[in-house]
PDB file of N, CA and C in Angstrom:
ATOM      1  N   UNK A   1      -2.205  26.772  40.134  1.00  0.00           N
ATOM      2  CA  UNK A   1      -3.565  26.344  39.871  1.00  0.00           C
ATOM      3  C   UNK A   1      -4.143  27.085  38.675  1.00  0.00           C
ATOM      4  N   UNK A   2      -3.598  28.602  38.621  1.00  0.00           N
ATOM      5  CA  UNK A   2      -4.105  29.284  37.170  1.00  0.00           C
ATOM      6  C   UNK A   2      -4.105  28.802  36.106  1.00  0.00           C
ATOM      7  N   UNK A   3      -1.995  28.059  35.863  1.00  0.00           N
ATOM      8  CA  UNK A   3      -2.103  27.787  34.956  1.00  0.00           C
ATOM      9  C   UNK A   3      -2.376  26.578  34.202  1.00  0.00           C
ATOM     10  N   UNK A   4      -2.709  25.542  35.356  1.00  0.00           N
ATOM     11  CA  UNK A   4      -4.119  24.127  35.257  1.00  0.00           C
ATOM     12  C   UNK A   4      -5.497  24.791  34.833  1.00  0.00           C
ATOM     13  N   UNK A   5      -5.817  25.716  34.809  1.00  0.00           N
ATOM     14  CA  UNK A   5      -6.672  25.649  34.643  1.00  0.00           C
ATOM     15  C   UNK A   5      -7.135  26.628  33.007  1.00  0.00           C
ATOM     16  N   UNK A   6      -5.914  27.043  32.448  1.00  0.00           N
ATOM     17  CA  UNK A   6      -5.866  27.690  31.269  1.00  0.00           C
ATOM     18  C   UNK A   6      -5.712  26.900  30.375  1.00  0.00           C
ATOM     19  N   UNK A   7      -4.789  25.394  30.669  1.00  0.00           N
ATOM     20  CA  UNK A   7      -4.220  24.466  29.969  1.00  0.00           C
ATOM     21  C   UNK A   7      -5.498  23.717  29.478  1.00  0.00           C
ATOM     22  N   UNK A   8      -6.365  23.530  30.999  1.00  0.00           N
ATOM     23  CA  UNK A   8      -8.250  22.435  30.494  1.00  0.00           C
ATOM     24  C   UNK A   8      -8.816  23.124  29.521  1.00  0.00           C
ATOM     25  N   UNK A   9      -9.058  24.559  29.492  1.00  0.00           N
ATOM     26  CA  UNK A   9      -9.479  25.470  28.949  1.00  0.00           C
ATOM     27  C   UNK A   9      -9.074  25.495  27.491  1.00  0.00           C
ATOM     28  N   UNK A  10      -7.901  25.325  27.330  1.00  0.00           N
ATOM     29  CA  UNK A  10      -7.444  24.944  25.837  1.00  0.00           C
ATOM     30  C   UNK A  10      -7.481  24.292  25.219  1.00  0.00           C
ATOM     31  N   UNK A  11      -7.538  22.585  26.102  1.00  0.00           N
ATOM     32  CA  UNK A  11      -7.555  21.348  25.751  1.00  0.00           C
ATOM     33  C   UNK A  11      -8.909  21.205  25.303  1.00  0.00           C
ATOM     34  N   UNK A  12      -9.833  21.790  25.949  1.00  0.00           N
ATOM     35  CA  UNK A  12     -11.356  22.077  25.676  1.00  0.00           C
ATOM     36  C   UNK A  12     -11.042  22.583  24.454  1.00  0.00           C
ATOM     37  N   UNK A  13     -11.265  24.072  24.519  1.00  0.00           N
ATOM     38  CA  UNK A  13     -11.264  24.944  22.710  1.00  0.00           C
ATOM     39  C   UNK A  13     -10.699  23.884  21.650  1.00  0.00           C
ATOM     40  N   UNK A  14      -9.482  23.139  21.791  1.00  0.00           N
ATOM     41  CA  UNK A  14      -9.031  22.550  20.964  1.00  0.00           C
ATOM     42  C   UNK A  14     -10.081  21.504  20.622  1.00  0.00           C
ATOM     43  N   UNK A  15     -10.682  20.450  21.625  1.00  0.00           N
ATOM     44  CA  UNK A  15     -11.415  19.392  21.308  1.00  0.00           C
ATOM     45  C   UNK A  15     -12.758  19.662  20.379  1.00  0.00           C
ATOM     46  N   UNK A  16     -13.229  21.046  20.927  1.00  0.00           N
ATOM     47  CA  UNK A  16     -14.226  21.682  20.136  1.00  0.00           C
ATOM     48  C   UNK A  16     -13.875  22.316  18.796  1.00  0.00           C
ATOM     49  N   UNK A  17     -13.345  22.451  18.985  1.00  0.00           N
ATOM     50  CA  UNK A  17     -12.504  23.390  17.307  1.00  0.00           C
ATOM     51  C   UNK A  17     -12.635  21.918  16.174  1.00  0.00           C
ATOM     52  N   UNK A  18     -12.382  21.087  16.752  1.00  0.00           N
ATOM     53  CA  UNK A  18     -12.015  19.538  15.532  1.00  0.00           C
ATOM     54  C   UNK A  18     -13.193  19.025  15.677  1.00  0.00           C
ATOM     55  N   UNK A  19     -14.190  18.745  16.689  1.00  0.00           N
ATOM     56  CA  UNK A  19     -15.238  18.804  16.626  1.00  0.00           C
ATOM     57  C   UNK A  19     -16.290  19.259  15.310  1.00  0.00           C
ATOM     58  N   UNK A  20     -16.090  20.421  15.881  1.00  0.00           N
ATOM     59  CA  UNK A  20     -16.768  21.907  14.716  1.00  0.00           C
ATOM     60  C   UNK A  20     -16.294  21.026  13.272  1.00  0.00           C
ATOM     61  N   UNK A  21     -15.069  20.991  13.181  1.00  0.00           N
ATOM     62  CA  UNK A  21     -14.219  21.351  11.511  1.00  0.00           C
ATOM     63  C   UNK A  21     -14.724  19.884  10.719  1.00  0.00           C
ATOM     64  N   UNK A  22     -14.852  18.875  11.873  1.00  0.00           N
ATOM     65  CA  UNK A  22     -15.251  17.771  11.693  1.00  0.00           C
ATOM     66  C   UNK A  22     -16.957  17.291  10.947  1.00  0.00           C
ATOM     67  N   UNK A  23     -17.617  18.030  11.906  1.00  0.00           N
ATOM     68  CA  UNK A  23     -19.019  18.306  11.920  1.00  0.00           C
ATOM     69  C   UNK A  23     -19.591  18.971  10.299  1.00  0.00           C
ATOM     70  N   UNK A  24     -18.954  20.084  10.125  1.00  0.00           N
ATOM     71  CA  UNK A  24     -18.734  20.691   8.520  1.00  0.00           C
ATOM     72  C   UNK A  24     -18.420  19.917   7.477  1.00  0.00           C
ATOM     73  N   UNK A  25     -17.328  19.503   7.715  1.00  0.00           N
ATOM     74  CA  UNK A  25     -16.582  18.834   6.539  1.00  0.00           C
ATOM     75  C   UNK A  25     -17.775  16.857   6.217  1.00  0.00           C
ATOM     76  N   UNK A  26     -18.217  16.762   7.477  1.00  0.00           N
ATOM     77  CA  UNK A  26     -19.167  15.617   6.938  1.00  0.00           C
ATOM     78  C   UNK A  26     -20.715  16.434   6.124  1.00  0.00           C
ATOM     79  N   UNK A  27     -20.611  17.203   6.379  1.00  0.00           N
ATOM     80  CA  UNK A  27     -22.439  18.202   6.023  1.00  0.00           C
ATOM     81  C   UNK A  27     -22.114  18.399   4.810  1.00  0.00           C
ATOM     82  N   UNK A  28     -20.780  19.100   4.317  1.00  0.00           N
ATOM     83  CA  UNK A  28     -20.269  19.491   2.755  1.00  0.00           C
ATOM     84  C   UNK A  28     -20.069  18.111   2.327  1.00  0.00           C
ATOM     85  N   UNK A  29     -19.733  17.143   3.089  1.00  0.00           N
ATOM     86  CA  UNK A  29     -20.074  15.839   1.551  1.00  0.00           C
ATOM     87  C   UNK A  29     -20.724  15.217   1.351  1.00  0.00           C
ATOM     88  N   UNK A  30     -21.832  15.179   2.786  1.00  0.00           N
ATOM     89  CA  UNK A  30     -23.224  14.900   2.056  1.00  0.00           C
ATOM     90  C   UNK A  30     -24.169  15.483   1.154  1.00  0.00           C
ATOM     91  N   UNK A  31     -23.910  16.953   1.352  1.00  0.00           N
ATOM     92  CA  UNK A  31     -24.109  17.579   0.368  1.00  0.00           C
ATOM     93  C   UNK A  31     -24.085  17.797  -0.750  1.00  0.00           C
ATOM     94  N   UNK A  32     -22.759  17.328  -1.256  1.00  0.00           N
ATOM     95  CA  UNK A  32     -21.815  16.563  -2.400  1.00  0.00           C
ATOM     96  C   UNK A  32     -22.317  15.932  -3.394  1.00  0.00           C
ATOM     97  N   UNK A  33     -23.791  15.082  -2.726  1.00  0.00           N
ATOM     98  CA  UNK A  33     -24.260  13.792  -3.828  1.00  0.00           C
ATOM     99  C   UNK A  33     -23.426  12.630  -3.718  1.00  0.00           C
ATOM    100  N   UNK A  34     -23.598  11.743  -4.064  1.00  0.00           N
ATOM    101  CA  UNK A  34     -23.406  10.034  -3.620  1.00  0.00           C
ATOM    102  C   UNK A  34     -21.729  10.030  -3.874  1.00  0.00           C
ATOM    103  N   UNK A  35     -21.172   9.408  -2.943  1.00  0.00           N
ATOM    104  CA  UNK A  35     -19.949   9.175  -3.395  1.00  0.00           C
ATOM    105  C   UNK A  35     -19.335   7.982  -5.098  1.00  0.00           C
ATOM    106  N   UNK A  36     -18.787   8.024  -5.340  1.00  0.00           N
ATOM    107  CA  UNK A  36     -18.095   7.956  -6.800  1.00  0.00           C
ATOM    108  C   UNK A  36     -16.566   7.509  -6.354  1.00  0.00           C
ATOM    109  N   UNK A  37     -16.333   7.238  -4.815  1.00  0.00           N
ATOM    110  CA  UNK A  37     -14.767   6.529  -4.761  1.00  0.00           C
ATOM    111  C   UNK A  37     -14.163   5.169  -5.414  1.00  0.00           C
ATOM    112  N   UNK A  38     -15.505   4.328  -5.668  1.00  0.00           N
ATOM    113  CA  UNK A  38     -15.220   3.304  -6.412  1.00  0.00           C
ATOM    114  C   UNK A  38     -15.257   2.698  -7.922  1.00  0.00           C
ATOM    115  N   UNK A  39     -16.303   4.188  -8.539  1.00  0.00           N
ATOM    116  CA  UNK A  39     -16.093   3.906  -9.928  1.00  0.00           C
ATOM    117  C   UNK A  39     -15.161   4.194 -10.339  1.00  0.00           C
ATOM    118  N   UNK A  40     -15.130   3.126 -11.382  1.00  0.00           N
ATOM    119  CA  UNK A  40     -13.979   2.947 -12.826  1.00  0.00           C
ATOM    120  C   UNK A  40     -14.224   4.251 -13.665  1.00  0.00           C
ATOM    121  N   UNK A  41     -13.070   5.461 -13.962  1.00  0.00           N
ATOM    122  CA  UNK A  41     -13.641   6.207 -14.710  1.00  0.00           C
ATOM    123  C   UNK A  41     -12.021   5.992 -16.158  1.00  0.00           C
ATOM    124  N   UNK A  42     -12.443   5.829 -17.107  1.00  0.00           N
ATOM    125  CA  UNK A  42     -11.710   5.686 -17.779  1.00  0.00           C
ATOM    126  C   UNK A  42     -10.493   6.258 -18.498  1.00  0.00           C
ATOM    127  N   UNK A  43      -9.129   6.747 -18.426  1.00  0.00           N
ATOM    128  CA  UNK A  43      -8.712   7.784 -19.051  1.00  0.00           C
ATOM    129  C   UNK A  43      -8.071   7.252 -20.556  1.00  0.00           C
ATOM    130  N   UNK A  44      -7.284   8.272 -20.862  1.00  0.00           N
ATOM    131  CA  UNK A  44      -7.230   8.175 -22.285  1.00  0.00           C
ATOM    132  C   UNK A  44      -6.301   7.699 -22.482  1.00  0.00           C
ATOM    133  N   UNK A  45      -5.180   7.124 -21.548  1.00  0.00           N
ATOM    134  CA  UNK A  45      -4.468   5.794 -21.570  1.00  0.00           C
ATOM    135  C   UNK A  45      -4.613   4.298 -21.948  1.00  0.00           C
ATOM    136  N   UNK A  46      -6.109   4.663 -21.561  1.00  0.00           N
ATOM    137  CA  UNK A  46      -7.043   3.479 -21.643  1.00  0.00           C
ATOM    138  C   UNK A  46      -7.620   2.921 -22.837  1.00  0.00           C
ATOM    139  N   UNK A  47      -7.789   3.735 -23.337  1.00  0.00           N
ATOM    140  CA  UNK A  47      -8.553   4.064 -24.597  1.00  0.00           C
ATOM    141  C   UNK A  47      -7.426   3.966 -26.033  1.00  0.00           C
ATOM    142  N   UNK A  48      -6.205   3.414 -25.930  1.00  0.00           N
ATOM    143  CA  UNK A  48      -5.382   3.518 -26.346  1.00  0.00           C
ATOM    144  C   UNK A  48      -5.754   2.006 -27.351  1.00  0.00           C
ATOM    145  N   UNK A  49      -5.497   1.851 -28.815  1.00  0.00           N
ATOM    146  CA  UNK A  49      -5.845   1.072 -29.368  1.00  0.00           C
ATOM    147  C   UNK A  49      -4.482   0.030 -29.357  1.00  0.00           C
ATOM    148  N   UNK A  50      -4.891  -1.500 -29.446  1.00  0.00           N
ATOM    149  CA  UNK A  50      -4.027  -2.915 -29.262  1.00  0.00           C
ATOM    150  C   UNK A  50      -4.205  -3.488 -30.459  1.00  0.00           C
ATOM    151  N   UNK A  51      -3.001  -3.526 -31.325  1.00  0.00           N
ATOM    152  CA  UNK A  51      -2.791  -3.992 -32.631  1.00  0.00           C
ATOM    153  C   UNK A  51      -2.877  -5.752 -32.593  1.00  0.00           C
ATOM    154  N   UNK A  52      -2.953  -5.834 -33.195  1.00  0.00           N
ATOM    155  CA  UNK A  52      -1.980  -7.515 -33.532  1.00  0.00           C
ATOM    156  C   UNK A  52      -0.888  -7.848 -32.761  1.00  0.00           C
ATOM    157  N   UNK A  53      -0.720  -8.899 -32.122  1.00  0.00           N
ATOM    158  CA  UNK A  53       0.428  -9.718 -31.302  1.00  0.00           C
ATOM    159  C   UNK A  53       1.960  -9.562 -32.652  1.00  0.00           C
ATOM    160  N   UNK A  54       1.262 -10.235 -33.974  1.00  0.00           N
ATOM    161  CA  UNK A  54       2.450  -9.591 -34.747  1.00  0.00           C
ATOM    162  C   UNK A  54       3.378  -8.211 -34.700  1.00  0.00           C
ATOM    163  N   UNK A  55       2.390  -7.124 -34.623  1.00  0.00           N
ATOM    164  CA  UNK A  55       2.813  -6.006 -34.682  1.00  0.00           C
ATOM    165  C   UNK A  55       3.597  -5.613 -33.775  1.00  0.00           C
ATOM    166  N   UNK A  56       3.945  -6.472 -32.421  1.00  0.00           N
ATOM    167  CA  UNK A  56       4.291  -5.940 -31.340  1.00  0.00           C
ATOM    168  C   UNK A  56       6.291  -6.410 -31.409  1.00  0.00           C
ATOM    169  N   UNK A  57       6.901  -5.798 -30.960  1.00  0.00           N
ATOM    170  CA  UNK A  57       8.346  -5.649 -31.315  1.00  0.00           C
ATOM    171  C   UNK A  57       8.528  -6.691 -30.101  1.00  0.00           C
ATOM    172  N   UNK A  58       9.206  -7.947 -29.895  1.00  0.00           N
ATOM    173  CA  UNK A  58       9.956  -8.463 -29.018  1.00  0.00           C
ATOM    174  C   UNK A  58      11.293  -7.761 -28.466  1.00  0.00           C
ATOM    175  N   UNK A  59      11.216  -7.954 -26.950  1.00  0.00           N
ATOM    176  CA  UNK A  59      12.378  -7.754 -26.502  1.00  0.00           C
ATOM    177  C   UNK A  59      13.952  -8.430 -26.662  1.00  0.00           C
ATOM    178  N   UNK A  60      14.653  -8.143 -26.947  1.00  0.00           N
ATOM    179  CA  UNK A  60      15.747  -8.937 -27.551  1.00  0.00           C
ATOM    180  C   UNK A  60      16.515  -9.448 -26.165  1.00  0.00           C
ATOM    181  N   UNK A  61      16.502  -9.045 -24.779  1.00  0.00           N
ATOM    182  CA  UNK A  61      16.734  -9.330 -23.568  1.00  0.00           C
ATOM    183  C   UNK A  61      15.660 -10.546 -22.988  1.00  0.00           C
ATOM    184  N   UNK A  62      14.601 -10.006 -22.940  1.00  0.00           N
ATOM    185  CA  UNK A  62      13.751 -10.950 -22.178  1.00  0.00           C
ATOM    186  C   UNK A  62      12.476 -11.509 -22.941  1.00  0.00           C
ATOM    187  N   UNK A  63      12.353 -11.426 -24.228  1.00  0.00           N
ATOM    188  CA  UNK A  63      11.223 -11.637 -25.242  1.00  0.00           C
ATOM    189  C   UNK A  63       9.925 -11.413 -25.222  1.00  0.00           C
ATOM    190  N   UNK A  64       9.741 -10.259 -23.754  1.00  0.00           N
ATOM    191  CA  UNK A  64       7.951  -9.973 -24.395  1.00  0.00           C
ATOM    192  C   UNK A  64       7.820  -8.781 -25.043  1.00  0.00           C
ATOM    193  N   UNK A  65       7.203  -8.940 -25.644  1.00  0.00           N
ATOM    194  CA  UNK A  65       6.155  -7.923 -26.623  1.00  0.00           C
ATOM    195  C   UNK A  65       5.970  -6.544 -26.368  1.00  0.00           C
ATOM    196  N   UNK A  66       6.528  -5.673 -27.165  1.00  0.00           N
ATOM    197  CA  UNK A  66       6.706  -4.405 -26.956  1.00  0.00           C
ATOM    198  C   UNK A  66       5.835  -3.403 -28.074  1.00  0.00           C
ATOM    199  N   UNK A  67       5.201  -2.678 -27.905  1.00  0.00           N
ATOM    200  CA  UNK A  67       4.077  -1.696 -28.972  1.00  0.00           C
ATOM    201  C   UNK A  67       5.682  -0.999 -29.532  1.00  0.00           C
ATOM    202  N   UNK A  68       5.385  -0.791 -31.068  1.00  0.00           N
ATOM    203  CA  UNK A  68       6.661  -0.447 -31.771  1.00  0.00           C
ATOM    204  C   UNK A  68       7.190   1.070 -31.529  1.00  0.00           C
ATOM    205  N   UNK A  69       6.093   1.750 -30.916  1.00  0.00           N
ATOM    206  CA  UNK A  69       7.075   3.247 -30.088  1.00  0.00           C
ATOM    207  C   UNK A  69       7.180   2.956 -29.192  1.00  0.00           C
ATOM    208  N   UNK A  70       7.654   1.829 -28.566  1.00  0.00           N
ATOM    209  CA  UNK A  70       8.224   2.078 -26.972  1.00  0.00           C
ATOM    210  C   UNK A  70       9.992   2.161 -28.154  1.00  0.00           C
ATOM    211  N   UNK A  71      10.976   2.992 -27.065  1.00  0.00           N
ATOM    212  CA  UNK A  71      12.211   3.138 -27.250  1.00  0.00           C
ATOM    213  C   UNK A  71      12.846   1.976 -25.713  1.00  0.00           C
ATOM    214  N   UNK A  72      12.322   1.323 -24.935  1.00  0.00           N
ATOM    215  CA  UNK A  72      12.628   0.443 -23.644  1.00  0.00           C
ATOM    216  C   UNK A  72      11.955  -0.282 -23.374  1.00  0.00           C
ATOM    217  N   UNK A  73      12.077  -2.120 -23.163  1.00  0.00           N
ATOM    218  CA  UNK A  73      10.891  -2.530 -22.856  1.00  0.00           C
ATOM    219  C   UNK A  73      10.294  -2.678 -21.655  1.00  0.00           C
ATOM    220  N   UNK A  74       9.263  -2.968 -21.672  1.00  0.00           N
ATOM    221  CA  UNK A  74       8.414  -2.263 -20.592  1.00  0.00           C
ATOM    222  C   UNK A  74       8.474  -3.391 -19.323  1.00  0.00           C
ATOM    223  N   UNK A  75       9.674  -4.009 -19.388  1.00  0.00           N
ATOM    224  CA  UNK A  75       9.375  -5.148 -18.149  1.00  0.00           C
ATOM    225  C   UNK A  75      11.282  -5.429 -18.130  1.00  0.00           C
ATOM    226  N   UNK A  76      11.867  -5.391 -18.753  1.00  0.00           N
ATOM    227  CA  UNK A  76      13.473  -5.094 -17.960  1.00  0.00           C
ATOM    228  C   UNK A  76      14.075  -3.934 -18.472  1.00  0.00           C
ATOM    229  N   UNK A  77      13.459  -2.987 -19.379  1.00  0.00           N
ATOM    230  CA  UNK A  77      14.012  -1.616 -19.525  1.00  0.00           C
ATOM    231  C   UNK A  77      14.937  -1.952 -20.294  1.00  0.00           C
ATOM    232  N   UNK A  78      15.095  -2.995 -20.857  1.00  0.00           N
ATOM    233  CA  UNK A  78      16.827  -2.814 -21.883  1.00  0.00           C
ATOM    234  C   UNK A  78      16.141  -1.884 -23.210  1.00  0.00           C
ATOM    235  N   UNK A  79      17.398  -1.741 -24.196  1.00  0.00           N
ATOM    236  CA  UNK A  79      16.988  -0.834 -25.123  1.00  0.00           C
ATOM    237  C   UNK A  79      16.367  -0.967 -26.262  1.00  0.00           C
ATOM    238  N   UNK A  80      15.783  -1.110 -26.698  1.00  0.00           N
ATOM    239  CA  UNK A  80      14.846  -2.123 -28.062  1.00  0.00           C
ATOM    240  C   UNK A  80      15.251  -1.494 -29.215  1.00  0.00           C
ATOM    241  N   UNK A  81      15.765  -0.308 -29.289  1.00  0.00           N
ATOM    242  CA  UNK A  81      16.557  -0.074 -30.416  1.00  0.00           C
ATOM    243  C   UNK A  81      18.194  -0.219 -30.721  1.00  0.00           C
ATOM    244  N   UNK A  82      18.388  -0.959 -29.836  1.00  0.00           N
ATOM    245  CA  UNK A  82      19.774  -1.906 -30.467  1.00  0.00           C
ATOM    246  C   UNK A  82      19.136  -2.947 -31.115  1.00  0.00           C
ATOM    247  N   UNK A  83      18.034  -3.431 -30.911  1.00  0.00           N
ATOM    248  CA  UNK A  83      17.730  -4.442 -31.819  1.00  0.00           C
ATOM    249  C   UNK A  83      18.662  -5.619 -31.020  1.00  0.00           C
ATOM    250  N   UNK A  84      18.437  -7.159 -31.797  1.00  0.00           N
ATOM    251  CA  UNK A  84      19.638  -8.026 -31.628  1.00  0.00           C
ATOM    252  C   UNK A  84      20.589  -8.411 -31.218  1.00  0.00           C
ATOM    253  N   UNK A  85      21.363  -7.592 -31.974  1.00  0.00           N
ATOM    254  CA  UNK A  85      22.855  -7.346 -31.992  1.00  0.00           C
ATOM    255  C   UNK A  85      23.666  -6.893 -30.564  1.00  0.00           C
ATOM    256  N   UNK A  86      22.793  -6.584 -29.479  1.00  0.00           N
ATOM    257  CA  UNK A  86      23.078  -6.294 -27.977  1.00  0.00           C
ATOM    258  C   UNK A  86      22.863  -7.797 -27.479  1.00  0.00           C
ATOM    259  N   UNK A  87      21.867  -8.358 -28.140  1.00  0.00           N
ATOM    260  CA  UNK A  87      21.822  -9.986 -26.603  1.00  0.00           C
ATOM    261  C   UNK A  87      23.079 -10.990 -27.815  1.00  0.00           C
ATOM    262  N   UNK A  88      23.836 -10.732 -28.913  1.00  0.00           N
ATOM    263  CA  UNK A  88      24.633 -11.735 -29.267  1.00  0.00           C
ATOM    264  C   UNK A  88      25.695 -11.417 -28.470  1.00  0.00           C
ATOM    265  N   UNK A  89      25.854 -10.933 -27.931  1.00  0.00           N
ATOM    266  CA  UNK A  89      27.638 -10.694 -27.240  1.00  0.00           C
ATOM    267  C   UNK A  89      27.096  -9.809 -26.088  1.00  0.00           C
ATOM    268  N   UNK A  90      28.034  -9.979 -24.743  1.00  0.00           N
ATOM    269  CA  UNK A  90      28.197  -9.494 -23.795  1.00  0.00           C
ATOM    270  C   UNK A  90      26.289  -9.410 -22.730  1.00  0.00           C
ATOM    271  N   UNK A  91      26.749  -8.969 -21.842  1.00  0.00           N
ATOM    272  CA  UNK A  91      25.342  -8.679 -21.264  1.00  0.00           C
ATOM    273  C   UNK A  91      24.498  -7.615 -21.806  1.00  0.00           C
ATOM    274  N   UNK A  92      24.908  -6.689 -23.273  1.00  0.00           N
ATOM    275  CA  UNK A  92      23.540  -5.977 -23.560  1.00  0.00           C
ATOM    276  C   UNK A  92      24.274  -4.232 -23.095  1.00  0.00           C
ATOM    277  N   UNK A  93      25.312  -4.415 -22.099  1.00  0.00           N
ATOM    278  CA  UNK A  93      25.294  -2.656 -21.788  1.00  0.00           C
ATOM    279  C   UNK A  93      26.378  -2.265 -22.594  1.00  0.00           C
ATOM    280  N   UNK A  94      26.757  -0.993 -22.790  1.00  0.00           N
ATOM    281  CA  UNK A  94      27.468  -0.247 -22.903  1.00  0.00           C
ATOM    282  C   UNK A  94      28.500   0.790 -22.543  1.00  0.00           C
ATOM    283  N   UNK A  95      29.916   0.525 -22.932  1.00  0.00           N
ATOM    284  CA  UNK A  95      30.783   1.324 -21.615  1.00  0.00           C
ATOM    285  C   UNK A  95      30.725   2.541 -21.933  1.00  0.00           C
ATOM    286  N   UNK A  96      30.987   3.475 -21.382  1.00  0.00           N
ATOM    287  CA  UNK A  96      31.013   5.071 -21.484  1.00  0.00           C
ATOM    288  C   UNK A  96      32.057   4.829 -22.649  1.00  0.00           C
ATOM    289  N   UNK A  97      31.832   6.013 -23.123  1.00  0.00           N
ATOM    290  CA  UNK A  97      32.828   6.341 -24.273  1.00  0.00           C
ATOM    291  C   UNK A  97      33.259   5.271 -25.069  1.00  0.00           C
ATOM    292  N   UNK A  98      32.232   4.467 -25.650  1.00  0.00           N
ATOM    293  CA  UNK A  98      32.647   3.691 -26.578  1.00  0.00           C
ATOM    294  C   UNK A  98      31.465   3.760 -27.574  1.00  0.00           C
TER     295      UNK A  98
END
């Protein structure tokens, strides 16, 4: 029966303990000022300037439009600096040691 009754006793402290931690942690974010989970905040990825459709390098695998420092294009990863000369012959890869 003691140790029923050390076990409620804990199950208690415990329920109160998350309680408590619970109780805090809502007071510190109201505290906080208005939440901000849904604004758009912009980074500097973003901010990244979009040339001309000319300017943009086609993929020689799958033909979309690649900004001229990508080294892979950005939608099947083949290599954009083989240029061409990879989609006239074979599927485009390369064997080791050749």
């Amino acid at each position: 029966m003691n140790d029923l009754l050390w076990l409620g006793a804990a199950a208690g402290l415990f329920v109160l303990l998350h309680v408590a931690v619970a109780a805090y942690l809502y007071r510190s974010a109201a505290a906080d000022g208005p939440d901000h989970a849904g604004e758009y905040i912009p980074t500097q990825a973003d901010e990244r300037p979009t040339g001309p459709a000319d300017e943009r390098v086609p993929c020689p695998t799958c033909g979309v439009p690649n900004d001229p420092s990508y080294r892979f294009c950005r939608r099947c990863v083949a290599d954009l600096s083989a240029g061409l000369s990879s989609s006239a012959g074979g599927d485009g890869r390369k064997r080791l040691g050749s």
